[in-house]
Structure formats: structure tokens, C-alpha cells
C-alpha atoms as a PDB file:
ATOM      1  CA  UNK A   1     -25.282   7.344   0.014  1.00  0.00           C
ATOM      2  CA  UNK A   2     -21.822   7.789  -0.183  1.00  0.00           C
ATOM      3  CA  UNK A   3     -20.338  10.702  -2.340  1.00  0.00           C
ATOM      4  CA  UNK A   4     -17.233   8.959  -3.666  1.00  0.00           C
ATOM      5  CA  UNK A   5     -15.483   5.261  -3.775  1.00  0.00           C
ATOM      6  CA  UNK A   6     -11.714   5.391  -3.521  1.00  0.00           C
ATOM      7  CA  UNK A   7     -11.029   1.820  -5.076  1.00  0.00           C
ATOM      8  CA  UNK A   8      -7.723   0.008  -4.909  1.00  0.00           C
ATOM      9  CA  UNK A   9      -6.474  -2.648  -7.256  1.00  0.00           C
ATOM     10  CA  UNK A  10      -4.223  -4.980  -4.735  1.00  0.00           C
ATOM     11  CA  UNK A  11      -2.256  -8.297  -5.998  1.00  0.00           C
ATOM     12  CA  UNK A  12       0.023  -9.333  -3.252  1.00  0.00           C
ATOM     13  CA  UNK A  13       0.398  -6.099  -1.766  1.00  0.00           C
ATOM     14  CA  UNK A  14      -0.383  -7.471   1.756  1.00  0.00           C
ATOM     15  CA  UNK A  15       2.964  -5.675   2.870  1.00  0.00           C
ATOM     16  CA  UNK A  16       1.807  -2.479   1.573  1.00  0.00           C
ATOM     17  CA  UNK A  17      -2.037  -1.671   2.359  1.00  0.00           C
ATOM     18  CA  UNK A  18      -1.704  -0.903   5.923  1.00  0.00           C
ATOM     19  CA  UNK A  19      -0.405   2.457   4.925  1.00  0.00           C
ATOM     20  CA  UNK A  20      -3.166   3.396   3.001  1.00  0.00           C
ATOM     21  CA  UNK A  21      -5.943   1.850   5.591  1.00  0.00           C
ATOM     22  CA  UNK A  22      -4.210   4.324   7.902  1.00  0.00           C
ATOM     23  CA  UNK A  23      -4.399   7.077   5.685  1.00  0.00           C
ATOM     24  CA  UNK A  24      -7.941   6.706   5.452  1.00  0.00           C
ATOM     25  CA  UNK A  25      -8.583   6.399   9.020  1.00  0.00           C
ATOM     26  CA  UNK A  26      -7.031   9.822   9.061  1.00  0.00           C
ATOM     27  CA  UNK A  27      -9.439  11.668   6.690  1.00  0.00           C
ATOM     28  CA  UNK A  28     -11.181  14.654   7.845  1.00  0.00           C
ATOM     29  CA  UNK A  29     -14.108  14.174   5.729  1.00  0.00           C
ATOM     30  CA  UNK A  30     -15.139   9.851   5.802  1.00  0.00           C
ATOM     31  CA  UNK A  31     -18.310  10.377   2.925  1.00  0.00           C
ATOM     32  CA  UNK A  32     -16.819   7.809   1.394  1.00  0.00           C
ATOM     33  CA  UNK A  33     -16.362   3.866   0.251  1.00  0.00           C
ATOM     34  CA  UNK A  34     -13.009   1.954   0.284  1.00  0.00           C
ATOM     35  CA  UNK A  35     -13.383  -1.165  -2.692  1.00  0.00           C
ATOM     36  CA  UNK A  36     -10.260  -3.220  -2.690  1.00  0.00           C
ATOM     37  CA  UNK A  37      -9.986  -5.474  -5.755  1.00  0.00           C
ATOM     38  CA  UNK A  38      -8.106  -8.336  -5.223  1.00  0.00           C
ATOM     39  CA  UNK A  39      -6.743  -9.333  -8.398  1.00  0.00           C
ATOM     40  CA  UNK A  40      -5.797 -13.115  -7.461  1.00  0.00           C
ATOM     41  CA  UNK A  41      -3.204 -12.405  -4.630  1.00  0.00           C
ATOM     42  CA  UNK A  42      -2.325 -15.314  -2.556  1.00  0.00           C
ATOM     43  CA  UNK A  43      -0.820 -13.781   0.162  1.00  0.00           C
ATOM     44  CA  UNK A  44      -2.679 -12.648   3.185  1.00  0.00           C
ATOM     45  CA  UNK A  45      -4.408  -9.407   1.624  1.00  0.00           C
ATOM     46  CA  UNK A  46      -8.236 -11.264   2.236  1.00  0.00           C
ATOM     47  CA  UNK A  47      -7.794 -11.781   5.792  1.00  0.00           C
ATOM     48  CA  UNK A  48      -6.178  -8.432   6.391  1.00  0.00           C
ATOM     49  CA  UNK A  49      -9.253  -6.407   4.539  1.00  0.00           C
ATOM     50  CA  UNK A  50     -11.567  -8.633   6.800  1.00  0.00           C
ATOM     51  CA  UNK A  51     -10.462  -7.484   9.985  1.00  0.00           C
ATOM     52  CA  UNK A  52     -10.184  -3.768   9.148  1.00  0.00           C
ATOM     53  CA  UNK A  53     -13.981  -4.747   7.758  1.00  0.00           C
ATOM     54  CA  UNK A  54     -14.867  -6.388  11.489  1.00  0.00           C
ATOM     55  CA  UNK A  55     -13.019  -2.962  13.274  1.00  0.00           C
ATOM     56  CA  UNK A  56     -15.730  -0.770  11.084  1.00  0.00           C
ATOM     57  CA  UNK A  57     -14.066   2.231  11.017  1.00  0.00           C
ATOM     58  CA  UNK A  58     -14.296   2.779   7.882  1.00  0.00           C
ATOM     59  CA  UNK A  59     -17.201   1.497   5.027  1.00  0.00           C
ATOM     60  CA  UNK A  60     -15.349  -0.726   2.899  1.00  0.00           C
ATOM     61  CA  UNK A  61     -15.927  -3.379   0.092  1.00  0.00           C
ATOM     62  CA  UNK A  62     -14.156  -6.339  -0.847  1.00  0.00           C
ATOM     63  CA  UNK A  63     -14.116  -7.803  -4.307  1.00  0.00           C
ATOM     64  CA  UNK A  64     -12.022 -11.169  -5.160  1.00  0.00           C
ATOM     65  CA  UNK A  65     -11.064 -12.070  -9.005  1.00  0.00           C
ATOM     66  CA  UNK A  66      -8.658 -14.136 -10.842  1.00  0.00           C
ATOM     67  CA  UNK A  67      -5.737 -11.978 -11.939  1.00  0.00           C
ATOM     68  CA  UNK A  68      -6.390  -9.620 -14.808  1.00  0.00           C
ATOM     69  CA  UNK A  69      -4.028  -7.133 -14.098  1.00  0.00           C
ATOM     70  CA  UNK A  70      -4.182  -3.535 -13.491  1.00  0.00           C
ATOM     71  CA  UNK A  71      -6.832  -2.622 -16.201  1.00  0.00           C
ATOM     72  CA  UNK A  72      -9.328  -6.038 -15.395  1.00  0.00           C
ATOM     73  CA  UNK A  73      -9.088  -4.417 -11.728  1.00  0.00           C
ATOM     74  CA  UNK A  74     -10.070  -1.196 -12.768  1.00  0.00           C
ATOM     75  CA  UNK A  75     -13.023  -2.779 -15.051  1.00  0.00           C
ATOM     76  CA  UNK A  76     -14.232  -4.900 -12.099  1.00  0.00           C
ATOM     77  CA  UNK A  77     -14.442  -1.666 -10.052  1.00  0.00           C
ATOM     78  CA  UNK A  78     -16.158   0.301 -12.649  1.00  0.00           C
ATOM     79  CA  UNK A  79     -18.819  -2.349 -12.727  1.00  0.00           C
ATOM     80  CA  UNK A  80     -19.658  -2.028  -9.349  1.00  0.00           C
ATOM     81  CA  UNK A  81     -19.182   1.443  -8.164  1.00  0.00           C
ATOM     82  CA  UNK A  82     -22.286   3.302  -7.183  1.00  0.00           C
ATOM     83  CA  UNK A  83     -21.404   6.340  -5.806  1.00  0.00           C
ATOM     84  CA  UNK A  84     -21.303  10.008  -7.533  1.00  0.00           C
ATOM     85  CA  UNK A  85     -17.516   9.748  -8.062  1.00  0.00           C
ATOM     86  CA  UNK A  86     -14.538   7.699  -7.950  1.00  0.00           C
ATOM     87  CA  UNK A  87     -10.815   7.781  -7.991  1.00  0.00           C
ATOM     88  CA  UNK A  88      -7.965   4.697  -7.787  1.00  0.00           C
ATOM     89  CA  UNK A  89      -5.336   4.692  -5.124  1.00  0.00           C
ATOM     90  CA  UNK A  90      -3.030   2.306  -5.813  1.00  0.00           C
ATOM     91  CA  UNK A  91      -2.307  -0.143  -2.917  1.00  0.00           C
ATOM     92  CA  UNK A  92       1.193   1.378  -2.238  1.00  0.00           C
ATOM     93  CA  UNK A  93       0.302   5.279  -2.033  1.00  0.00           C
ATOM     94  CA  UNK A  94      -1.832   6.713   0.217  1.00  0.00           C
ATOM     95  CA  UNK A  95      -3.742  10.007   0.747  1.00  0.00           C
ATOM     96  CA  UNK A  96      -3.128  13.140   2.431  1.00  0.00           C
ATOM     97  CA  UNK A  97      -5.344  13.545   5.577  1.00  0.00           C
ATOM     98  CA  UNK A  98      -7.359  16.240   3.951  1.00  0.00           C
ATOM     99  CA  UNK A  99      -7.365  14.784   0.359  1.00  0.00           C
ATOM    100  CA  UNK A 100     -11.259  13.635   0.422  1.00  0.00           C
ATOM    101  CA  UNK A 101     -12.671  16.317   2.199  1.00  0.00           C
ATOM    102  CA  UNK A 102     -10.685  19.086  -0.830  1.00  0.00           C
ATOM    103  CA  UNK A 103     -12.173  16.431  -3.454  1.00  0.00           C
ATOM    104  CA  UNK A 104     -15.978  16.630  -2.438  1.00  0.00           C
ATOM    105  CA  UNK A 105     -15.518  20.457  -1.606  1.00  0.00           C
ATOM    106  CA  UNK A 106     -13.560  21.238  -4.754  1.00  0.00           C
ATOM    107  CA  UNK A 107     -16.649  19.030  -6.505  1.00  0.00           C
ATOM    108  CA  UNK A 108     -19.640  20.562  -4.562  1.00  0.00           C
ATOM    109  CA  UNK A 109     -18.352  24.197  -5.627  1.00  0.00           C
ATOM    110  CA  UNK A 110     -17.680  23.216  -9.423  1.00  0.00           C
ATOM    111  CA  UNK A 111     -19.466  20.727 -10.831  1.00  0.00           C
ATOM    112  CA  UNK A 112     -20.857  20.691 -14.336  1.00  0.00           C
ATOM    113  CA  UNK A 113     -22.605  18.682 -16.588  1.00  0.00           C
ATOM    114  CA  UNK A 114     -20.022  19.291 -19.174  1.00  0.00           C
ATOM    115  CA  UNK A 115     -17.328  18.214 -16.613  1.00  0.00           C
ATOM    116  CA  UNK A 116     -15.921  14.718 -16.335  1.00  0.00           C
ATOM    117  CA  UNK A 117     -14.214  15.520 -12.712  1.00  0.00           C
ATOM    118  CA  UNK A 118     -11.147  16.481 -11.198  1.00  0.00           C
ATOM    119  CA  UNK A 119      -6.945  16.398 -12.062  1.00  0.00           C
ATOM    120  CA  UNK A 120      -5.241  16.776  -8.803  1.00  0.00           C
ATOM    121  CA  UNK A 121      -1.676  16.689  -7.874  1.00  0.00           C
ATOM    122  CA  UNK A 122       0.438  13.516  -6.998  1.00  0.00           C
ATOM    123  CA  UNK A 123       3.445  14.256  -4.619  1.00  0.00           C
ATOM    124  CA  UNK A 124       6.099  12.228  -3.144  1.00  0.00           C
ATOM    125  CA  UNK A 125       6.559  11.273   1.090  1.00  0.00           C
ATOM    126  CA  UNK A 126       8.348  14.526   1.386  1.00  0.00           C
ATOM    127  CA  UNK A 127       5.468  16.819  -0.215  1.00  0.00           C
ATOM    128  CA  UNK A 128       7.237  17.083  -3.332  1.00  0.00           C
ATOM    129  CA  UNK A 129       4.736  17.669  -6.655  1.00  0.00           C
ATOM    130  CA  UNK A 130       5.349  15.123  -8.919  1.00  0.00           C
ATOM    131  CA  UNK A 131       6.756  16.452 -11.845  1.00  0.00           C
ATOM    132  CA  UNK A 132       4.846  20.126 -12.137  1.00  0.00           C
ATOM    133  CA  UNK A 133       1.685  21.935 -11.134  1.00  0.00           C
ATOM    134  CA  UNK A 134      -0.549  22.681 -13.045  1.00  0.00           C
ATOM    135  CA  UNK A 135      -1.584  26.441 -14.729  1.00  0.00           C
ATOM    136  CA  UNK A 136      -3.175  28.573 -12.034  1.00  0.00           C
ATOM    137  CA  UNK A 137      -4.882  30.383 -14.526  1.00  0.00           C
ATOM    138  CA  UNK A 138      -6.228  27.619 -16.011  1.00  0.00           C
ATOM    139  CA  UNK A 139      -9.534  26.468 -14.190  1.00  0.00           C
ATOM    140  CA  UNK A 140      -9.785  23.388 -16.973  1.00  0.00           C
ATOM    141  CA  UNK A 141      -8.793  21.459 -19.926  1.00  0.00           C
ATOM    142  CA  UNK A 142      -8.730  17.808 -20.968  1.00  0.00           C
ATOM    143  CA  UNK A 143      -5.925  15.841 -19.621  1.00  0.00           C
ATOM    144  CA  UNK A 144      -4.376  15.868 -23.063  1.00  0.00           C
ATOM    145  CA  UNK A 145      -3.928  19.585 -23.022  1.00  0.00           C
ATOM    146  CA  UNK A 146      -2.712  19.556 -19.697  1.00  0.00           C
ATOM    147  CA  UNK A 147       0.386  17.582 -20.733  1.00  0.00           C
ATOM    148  CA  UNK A 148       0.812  18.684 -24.443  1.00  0.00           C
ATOM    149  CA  UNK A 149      -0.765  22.327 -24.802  1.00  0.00           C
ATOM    150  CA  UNK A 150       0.883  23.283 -21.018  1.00  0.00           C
ATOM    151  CA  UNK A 151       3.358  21.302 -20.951  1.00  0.00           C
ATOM    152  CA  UNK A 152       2.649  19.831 -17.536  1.00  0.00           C
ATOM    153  CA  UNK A 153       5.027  16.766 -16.312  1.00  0.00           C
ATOM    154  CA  UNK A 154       4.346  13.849 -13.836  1.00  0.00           C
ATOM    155  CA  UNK A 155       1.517  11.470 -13.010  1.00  0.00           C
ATOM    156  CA  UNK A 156      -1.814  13.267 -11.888  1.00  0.00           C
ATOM    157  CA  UNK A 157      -4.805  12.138  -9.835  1.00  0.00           C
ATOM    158  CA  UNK A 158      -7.986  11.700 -11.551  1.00  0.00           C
ATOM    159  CA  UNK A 159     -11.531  11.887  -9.463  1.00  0.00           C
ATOM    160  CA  UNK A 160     -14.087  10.969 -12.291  1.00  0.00           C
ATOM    161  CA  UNK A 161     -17.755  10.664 -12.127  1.00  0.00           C
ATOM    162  CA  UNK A 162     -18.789   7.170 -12.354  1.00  0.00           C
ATOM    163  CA  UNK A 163     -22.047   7.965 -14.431  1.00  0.00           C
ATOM    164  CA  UNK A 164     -19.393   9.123 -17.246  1.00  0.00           C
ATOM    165  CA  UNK A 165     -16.755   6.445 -17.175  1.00  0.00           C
ATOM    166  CA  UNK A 166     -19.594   3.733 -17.447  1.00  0.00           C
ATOM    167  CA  UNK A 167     -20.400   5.109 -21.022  1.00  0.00           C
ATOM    168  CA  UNK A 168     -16.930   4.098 -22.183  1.00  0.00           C
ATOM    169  CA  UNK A 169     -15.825   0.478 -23.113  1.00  0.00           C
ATOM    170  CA  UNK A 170     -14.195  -1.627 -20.711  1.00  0.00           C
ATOM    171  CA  UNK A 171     -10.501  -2.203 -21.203  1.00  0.00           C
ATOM    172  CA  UNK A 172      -9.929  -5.557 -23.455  1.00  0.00           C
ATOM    173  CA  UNK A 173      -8.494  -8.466 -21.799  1.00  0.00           C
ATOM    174  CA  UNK A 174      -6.183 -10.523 -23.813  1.00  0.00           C
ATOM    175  CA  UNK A 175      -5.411 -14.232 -23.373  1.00  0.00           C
ATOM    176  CA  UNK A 176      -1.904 -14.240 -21.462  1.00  0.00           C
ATOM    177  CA  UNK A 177      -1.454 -10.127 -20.905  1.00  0.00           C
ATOM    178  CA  UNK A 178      -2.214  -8.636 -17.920  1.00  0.00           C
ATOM    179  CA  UNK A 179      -1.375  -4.947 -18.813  1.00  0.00           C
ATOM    180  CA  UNK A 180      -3.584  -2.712 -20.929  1.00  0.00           C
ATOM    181  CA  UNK A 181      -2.556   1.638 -20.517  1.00  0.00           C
ATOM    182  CA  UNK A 182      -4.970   3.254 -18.487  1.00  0.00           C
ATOM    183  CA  UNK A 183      -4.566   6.640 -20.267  1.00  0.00           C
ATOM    184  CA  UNK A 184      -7.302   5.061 -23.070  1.00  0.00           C
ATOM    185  CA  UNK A 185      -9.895   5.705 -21.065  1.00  0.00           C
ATOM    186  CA  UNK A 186      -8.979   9.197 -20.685  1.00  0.00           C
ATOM    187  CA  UNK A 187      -7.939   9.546 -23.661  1.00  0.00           C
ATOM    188  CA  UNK A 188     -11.914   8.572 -24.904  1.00  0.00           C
ATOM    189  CA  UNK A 189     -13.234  10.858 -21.752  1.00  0.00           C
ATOM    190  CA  UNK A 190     -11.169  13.759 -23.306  1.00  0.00           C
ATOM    191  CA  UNK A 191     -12.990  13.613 -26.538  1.00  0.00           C
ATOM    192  CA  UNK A 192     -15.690  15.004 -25.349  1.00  0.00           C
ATOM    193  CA  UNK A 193     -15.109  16.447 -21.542  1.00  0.00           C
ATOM    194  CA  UNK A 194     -13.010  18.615 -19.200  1.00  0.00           C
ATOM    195  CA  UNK A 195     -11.539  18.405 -16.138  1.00  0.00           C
ATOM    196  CA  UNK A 196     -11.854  20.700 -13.429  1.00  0.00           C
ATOM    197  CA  UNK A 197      -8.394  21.708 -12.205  1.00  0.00           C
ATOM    198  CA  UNK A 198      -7.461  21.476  -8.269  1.00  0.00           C
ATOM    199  CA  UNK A 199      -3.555  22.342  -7.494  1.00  0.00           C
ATOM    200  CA  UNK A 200      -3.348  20.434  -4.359  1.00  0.00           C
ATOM    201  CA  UNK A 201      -2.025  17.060  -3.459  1.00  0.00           C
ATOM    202  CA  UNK A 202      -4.941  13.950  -3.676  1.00  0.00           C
ATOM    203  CA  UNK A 203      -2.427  11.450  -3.546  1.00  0.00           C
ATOM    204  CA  UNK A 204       1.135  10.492  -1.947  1.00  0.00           C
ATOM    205  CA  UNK A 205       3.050   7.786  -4.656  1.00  0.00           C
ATOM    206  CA  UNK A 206       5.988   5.919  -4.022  1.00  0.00           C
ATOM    207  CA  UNK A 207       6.826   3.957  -7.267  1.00  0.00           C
ATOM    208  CA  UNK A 208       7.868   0.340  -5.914  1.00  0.00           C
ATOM    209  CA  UNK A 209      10.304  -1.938  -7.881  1.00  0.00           C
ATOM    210  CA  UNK A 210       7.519  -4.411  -8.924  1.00  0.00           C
ATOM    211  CA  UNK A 211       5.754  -1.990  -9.880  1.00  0.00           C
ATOM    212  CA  UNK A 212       4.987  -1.022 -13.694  1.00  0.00           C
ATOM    213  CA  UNK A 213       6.103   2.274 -13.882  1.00  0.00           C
ATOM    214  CA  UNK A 214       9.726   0.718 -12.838  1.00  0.00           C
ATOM    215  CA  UNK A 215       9.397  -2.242 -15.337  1.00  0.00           C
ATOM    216  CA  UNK A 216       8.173  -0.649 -18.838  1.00  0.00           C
ATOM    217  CA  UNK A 217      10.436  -1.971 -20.806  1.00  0.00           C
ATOM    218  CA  UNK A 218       9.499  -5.237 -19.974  1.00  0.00           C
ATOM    219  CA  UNK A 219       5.979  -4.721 -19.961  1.00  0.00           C
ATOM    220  CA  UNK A 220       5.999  -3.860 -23.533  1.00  0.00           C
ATOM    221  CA  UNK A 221       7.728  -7.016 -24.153  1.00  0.00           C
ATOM    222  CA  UNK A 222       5.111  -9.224 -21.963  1.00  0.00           C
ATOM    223  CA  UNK A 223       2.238  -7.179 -23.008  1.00  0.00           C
ATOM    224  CA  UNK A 224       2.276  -6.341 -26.095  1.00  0.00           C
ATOM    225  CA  UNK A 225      -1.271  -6.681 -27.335  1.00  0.00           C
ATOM    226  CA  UNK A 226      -2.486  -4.725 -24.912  1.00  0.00           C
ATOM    227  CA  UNK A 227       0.100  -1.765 -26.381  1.00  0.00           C
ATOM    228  CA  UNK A 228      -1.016  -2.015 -29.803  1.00  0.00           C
ATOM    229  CA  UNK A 229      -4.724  -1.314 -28.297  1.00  0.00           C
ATOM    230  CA  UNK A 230      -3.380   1.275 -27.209  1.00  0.00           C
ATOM    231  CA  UNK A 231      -1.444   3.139 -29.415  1.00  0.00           C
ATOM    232  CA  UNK A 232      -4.139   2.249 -32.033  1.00  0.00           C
ATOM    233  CA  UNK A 233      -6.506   4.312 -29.470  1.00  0.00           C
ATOM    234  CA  UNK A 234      -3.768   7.211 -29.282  1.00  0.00           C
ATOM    235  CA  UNK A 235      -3.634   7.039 -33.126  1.00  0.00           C
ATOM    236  CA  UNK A 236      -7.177   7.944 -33.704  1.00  0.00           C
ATOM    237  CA  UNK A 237      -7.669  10.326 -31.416  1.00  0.00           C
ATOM    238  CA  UNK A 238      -4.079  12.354 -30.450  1.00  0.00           C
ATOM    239  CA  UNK A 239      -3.719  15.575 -32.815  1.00  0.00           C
ATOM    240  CA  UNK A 240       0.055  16.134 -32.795  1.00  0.00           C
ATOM    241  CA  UNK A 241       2.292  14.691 -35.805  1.00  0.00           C
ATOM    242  CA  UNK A 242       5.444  14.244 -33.241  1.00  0.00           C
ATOM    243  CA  UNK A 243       3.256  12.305 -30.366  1.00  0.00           C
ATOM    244  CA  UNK A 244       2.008   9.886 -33.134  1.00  0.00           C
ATOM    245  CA  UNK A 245       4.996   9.167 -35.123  1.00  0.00           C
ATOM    246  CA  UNK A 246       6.331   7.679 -31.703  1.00  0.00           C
ATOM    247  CA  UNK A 247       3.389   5.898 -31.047  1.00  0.00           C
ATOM    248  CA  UNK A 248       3.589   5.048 -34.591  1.00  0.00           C
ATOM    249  CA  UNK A 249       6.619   3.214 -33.610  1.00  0.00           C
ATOM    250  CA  UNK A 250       5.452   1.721 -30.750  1.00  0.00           C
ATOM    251  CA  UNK A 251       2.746  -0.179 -32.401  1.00  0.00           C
ATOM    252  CA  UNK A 252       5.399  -1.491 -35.147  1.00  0.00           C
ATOM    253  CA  UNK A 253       7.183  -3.022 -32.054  1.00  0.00           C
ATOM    254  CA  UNK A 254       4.309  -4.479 -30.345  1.00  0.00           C
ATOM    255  CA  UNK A 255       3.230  -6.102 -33.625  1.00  0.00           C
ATOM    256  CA  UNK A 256       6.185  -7.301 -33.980  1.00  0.00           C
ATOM    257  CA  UNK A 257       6.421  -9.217 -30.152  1.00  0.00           C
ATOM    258  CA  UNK A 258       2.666 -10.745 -31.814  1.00  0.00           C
ATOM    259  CA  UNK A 259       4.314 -12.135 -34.753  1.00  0.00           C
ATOM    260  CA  UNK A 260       1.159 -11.473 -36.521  1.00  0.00           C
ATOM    261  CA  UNK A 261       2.757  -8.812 -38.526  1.00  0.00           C
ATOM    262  CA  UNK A 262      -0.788  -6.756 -39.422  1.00  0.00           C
ATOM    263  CA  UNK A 263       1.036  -3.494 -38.957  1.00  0.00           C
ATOM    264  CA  UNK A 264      -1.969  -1.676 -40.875  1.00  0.00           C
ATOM    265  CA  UNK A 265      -5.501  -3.446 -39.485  1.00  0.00           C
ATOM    266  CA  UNK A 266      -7.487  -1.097 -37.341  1.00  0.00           C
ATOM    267  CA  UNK A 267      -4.356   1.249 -37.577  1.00  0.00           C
ATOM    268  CA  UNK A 268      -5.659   5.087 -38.776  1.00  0.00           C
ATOM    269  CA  UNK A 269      -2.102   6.132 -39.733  1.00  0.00           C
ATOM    270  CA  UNK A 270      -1.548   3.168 -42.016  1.00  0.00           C
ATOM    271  CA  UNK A 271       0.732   5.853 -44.649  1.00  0.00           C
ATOM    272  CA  UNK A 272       2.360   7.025 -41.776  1.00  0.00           C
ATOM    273  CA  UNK A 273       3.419   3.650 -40.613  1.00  0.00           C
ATOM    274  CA  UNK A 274       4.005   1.901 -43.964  1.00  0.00           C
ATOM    275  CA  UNK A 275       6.954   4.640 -44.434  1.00  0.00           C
ATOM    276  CA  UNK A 276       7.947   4.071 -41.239  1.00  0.00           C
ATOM    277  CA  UNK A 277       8.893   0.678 -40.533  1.00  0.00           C
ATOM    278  CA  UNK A 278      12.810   0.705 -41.160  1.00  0.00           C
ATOM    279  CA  UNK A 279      12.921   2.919 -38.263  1.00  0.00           C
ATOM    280  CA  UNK A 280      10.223   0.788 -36.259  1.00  0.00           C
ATOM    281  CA  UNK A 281      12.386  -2.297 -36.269  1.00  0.00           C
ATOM    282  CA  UNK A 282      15.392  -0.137 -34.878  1.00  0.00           C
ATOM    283  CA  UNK A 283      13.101   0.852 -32.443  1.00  0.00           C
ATOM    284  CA  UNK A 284      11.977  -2.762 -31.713  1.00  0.00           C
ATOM    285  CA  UNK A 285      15.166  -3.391 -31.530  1.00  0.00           C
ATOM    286  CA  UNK A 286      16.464  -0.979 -28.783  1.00  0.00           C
ATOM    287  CA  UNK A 287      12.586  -2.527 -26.458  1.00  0.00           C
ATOM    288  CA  UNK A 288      13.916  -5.613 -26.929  1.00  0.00           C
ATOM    289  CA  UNK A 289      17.608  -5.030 -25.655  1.00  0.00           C
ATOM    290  CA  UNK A 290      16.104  -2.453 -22.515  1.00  0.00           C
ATOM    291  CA  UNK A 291      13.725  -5.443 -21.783  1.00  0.00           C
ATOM    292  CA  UNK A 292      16.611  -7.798 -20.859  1.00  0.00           C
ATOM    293  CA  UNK A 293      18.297  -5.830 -18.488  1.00  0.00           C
END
């Protein structure tokens, strides 16, 4: 069997995925599984993943849904992963030519029981690190600490182990959203594992202008359900008074795109939000205005 299933969520990103195939092609170590979800494209993504499947260069798996979004991708790959580890490449990065073959080393060398898997660097066309590295002499944390005990900035790659993330619930899929924050996954994982910490680059991004990162603003506007999962997930776990009391106000504003108005159900800062309201509809406010431009 395969040691690790590099899985790509793909919706109408025809235009896009011929970069990664060839990235993969490239890889000095091939011990793994390429698993494309399509997430409802209608473009010509199905016919181009069957003829890199009839060249057989590569092992790869095709999986066709109705459009979930980002998070029902990454729940449909979840399902039906099988090998030891897994990590998502979105369909408009690819990987360095060495990237698998540092993962399964990195792994083989480390591994734990008590770890969950691996925080890599991302890093742009030119080789740049996105954002910072990460402490050298810091061999691991949880992903929180990474970013709010060292201060680290910029996406990172995750390689988890598949046994692990199937222990955790499945992102929630809301009637009419199709955007639910990965980090509440992690955010789970790091209650009660570590990563192990590997300063080298898994994964060259390029953010895209339809892609989320470039649209927040309106994503909390079309999405905001989803949100207010998530920043009642951030609530209960997240330790720092500053980090909540924004997410605080970001589940004011996504209540108040529901129009449902239950500010304090399954909320565990309900003080902390009552007394904060005035300043959540400012902040609403400001969403609201970004959204529209």
C-alpha cells in the first residue's frame, strides 16, 4: 500500500491542474495516491483526470460530487482515504520535486503515537517562505502555538495521519453555504496532539483571484453559518482573551447575516458577547461595506 494520498479539491480548475499533475510526475519518491475531488465542476476537469489516469504514470483516484465547497471536498476525501497519511494540495499550487520523498522520510524518522503529523512550509514560485519559518529549536507544538506562542505568520502545510483525522467530526454542511474554515479541524486535532515540525517547503501556493483567501470579505457575507460554526469552535477551545474577543465579534456579525439573532446558543463566551454587541454591529458594519467592494 501506498504511504500517503495527496488529495485535491478541484471545481472548475481545469485551467489550473496541469501544473500540479506535472509536479507530481516530477517527484523523486512516487509512494503515493493522487484523489482529485471534483466538487461539481462543469468544465473539462473529468476528461482531463481520465487521460492522465489512461497515461498511468502516476496512481490516481477520481471522485465526482455535487458542489459542497471546500470543506464537503475535504469530508469526501477523508471518507475515502486509506493510506497512512494525507495532505491537500489545492488544485492551483503544486509541490516541490522533492516534497513527498522529505514528507515520508521526515515521517519514517519521527513518528509517534502522540503525534498527529507534520507542519511544513508553504512558499511562493520564487522560493519565498510564506510568511515565516518556523522555530528551529522547536521540534513540535500544536498548530495553535505555532502561530500564537511563536508568533509564526503565513499559511502552513499540514501532512496528517488519516487514522487521527477520522476520529474528528466531519465539517457541517449548511443548506446554501459552501464555505466552512478548515482550521476547526485542527483546531480539535490540537486539543489533544502535536505536530512534528519540518522547515522545508511541501508546497508552492499562488493565491488566485477566485480564490477564498482573495474574497474573505465576501465569504463571510455568503457564508455565514458556516463562520459562526466556527468561531463557536474557536470559542471553546482558543485560550487567549484578545483572539476571542475578535472572534467574539465575528460571530455577532455572522448572526447577524442569519437574521436569527441567537447571539448566545451554543456560544461559551455568552458574558463576553452580551457586553459586546455595540461594538459587534460596528464591526458588522465595516464586513458588510468590505463585502461590496
Amino acid at each position: 500500500m501506498k504511504k500517503i494520498t495527496i488529495f485535491t479539491p478541484t471545481y472548475n480548475r481545469a485551467y489550473t491542474l496541469p501544473q500540479l499533475y506535472k509536479s507530481l510526475l516530477k517527484q523523486t519518491n512516487r509512494d503515493f495516491i493522487w484523489l482529485v475531488i471534483d466538487d461539481g465542476s462543469s468544465d473539462n476537469t473529468k476528461e482531463l483526470i481520465q487521460q492522465w489516469q489512461e497515461e498511468a504514470q502516476i496512481e490516481i483516484r477520481y471522485i465526482y460530487q455535487d458542489n459542497q465547497g471546500m470543506h464537503g471536498a475535504h469530508n469526501t476525501a477523508y471518507k475515502n482515504i486509506d493510506t497512512e497519511l494525507n495532505v491537500c494540495i489545492d488544485s492551483d499550487d503544486y509541490m516541490p520535486d522533492d516534497a513527498v520523498e522529505n514528507i515520508l522520510d521526515f515521517w519514517q524518522q519521527n513518528k509517534l503515537d502522540k503525534i498527529a503529523g507534520i507542519v511544513g512550509l508553504d512558499v511562493d514560485k520564487t522560493g519565498k517562505v510564506i510568511g515565516t519559518k518556523m522555530p528551529k529549536n522547536i521540534k513540535t507544538a500544536t498548530l495553535s502555538d505555532i502561530y500564537h506562542k511563536y508568533g509564526v505568520k503565513g499559511d502552513k502545510k499540514l501532512v496528517l495521519r488519516t487514522d487521527l483525522v477520522k476520529k474528528y467530526p466531519l465539517y457541517p454542511l449548511f443548506e446554501g453555504e459552501r464555505f466552512v474554515p478548515l482550521g476547526t479541524l485542527y483546531l480539535m486535532i490540537d486539543q489533544d496532539y502535536e505536530l512534528l515540525i519540518l522547515n522545508k517547503p511541501l508546497c508552492v501556493v499562488e493565491y488566485m483571484e477566485d480564490g477564498s483567501t482573495m474574497n474573505i470579505f465576501r465569504q463571510y457575507r455568503n457564508n455565514p453559518k458556516g463562520f459562526r460554526y466556527a468561531r463557536q469552535v474557536e470559542l471553546t477551545y482558543l485560550k487567549s482573551y484578545k483572539l476571542k474577543f475578535i472572534k467574539v465579534l465575528h460571530l455577532i456579525s455572522s448572526t447577524l447575516f442569519i437574521k436569527d439573532f441567537h447571539f448566545l446558543k451554543n456560544n461559551p463566551e455568552k458574558m463576553m458577547t452580551f457586553f459586546s454587541l455595540p461594538i459587534g454591529l460596528l464591526f458588522h458594519l465595516y464586513i458588510r461595506n468590505q463585502s461590496k467592494k
